[in-house]
N, C-alpha and C. Protein backbone atom coordinates (compact mmCIF):
# COMPACT_ATOMS: atom_id res chain seq x y z
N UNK A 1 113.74 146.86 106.86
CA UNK A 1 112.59 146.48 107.60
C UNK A 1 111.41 147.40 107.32
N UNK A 2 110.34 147.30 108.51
CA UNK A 2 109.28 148.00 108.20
C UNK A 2 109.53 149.67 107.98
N UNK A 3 111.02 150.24 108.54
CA UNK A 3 111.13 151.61 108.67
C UNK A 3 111.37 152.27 106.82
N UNK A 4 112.26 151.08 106.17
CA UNK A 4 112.87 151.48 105.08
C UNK A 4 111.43 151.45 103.95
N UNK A 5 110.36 150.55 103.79
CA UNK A 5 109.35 150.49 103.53
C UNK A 5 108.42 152.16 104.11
N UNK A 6 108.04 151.98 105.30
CA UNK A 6 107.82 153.13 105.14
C UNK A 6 107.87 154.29 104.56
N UNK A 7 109.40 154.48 104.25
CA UNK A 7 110.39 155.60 104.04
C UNK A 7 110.29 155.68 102.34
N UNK A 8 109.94 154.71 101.51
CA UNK A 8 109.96 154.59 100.00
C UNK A 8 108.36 154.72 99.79
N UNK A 9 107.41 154.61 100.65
CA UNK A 9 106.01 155.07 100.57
C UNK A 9 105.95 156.53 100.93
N UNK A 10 106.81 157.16 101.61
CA UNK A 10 106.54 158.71 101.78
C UNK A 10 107.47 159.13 100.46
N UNK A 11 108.11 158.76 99.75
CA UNK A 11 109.22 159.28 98.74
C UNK A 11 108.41 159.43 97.85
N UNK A 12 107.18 158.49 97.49
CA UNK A 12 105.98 158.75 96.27
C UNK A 12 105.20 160.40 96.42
N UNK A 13 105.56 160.54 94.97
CA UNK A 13 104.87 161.90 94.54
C UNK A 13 103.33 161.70 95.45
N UNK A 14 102.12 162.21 95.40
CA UNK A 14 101.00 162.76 95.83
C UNK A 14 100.34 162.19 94.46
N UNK A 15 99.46 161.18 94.70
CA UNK A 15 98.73 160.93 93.24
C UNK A 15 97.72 162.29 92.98
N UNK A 16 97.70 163.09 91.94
CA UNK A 16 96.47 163.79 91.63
C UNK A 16 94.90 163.41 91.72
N UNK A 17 93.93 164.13 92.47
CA UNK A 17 93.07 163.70 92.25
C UNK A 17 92.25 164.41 91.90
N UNK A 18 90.35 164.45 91.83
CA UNK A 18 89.82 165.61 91.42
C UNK A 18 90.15 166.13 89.78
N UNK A 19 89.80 167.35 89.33
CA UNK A 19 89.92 167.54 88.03
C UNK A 19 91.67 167.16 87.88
N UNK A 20 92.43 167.34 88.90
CA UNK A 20 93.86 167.28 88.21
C UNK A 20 94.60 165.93 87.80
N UNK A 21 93.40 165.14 87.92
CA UNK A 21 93.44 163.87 87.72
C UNK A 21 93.03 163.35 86.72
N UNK A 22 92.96 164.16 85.72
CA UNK A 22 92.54 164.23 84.15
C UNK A 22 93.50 163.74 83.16
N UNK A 23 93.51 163.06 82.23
CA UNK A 23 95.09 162.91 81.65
C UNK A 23 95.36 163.90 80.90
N UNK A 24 94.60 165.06 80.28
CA UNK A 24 95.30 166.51 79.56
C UNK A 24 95.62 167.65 80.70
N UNK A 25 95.75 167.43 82.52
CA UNK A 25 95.80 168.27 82.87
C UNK A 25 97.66 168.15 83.20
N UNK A 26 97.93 169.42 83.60
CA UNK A 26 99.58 169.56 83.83
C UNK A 26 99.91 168.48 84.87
N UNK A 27 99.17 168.51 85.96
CA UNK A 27 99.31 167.98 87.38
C UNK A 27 99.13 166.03 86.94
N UNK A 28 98.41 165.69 86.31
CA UNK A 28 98.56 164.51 85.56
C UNK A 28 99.69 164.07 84.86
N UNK A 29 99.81 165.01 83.77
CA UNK A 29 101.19 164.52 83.08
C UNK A 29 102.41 164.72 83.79
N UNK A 30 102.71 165.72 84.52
CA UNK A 30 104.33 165.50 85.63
C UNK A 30 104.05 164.54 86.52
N UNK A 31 102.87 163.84 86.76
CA UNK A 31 102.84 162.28 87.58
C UNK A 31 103.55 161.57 86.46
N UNK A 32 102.76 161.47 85.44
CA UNK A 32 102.99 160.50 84.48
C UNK A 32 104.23 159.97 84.19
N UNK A 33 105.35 161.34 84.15
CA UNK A 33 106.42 161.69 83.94
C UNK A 33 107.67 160.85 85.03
N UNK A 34 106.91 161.44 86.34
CA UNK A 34 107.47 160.97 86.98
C UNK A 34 107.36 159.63 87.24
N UNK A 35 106.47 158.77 86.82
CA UNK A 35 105.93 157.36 87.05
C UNK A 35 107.40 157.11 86.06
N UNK A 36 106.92 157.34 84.40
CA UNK A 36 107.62 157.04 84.09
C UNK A 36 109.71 156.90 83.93
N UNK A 37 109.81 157.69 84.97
CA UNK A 37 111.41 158.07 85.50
C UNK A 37 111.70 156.93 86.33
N UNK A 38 110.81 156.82 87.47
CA UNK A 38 110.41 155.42 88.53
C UNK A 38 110.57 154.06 88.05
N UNK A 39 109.75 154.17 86.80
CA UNK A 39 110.05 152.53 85.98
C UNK A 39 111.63 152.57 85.26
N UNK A 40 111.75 153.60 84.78
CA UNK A 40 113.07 152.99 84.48
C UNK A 40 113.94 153.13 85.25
N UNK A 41 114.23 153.67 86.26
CA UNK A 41 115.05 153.70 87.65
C UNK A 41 115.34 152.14 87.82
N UNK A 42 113.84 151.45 88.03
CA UNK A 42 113.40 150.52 88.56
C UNK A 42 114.08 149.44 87.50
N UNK A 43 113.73 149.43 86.32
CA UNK A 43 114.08 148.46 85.28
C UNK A 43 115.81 148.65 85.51
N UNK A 44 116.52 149.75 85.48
CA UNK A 44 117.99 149.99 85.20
C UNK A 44 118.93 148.64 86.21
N UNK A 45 117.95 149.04 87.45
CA UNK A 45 118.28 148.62 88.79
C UNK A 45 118.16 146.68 88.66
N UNK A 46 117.42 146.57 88.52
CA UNK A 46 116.78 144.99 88.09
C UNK A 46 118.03 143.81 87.36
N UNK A 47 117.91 145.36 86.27
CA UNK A 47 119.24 144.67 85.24
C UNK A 47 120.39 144.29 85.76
N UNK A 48 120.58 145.20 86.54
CA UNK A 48 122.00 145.29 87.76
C UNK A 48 122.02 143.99 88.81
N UNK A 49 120.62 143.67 89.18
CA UNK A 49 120.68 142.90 90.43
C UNK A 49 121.04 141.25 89.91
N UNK A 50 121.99 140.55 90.63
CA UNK A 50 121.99 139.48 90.38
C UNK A 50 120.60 138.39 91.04
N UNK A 51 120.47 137.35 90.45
CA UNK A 51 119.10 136.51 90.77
C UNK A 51 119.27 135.66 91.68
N UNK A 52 118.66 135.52 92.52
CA UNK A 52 118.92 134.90 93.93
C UNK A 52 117.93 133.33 93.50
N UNK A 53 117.99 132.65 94.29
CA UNK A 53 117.53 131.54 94.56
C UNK A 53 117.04 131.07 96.42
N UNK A 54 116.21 130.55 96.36
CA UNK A 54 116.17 130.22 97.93
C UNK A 54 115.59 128.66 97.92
N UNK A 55 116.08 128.10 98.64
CA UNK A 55 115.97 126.41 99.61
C UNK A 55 115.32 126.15 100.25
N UNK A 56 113.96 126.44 100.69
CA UNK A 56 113.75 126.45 101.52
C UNK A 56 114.13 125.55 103.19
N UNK A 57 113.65 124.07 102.39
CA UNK A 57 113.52 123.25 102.65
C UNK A 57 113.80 121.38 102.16
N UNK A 58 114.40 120.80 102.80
CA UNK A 58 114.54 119.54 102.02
C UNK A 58 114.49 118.25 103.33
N UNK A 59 113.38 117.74 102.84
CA UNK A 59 112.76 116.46 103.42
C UNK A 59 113.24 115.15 102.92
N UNK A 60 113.59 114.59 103.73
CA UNK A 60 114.26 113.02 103.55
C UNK A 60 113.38 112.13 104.47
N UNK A 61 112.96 110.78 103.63
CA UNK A 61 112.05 109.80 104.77
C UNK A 61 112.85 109.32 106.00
N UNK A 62 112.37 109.45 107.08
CA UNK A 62 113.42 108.84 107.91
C UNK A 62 114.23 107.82 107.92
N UNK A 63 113.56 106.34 107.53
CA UNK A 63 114.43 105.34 106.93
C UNK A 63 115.60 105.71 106.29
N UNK A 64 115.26 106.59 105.02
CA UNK A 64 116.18 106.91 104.09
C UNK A 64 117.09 107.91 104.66
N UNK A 65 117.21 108.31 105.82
CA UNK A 65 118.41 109.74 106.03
C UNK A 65 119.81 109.06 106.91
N UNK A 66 120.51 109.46 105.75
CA UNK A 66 122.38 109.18 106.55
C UNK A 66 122.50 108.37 104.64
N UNK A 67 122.03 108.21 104.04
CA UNK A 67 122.00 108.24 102.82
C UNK A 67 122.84 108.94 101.56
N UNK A 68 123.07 110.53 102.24
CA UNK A 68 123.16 111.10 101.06
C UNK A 68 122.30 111.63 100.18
N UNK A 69 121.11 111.65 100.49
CA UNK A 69 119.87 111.56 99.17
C UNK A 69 119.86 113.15 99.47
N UNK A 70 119.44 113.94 100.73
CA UNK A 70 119.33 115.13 101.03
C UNK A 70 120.57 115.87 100.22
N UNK A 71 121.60 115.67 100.39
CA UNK A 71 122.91 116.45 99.77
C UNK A 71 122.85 116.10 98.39
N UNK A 72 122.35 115.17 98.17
CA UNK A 72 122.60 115.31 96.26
C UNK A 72 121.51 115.97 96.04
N UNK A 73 120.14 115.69 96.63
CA UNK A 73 119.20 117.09 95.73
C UNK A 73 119.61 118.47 95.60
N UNK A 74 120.58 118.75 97.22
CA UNK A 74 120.92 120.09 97.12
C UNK A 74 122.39 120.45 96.23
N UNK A 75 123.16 119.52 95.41
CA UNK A 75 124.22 119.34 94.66
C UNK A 75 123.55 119.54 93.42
N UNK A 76 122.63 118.89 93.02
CA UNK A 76 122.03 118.58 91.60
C UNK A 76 121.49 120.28 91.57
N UNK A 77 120.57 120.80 92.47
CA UNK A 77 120.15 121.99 92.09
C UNK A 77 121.39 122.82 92.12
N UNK A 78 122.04 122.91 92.83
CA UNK A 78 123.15 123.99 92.62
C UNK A 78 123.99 123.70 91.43
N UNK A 79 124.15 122.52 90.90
CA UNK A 79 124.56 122.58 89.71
C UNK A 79 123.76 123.32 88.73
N UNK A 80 122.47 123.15 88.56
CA UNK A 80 121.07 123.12 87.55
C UNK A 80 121.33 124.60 87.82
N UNK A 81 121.35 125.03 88.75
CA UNK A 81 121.00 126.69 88.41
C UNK A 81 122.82 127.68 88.74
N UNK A 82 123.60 126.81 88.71
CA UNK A 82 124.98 127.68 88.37
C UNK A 82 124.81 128.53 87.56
N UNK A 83 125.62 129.88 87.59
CA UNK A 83 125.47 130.67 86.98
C UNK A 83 126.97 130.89 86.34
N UNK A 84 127.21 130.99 85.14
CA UNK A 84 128.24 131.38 84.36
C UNK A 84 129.48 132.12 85.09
């Protein structure tokens, strides 16, 4: 929730600003550094995560419901996006 959000916005380094916000200064490049540690943290993690899907929603005309029509769209997509 909003606490864990919070909690990954205070975990960010301090962006440099002012002269140390230069890209030849020290205080620049150990951001940089660290940005770059962050992305691949981030990329490693990604690779790992399996891909979700969401449904929101599925509308049938009223006439048409007791049909079946609602359950086969949601059959056809779960086929279409099965995963190996």
């Amino acid at each position: 929730g909003a606490e864990a959000v919070d909690a990954a916005w205070d975990e960010l380094p301090a962006i440099p600003t002012g002269w140390a916000s230069l890209p030849w200064t020290d205080e620049y490049r150990e951001f940089a550094r660290g940005a770059e540690r962050r992305r691949a943290t981030r990329d490693a993690r990604e690779e790992r995560a399996t891909t979700l899907y969401e449904l929101s929603s599925v509308f049938v005309l009223e006439g048409r419901r007791g049909e079946g029509l609602g359950a086969s769209i949601v059959k056809r997509l779960l086929e279409k996006h099965r995963v190996a």
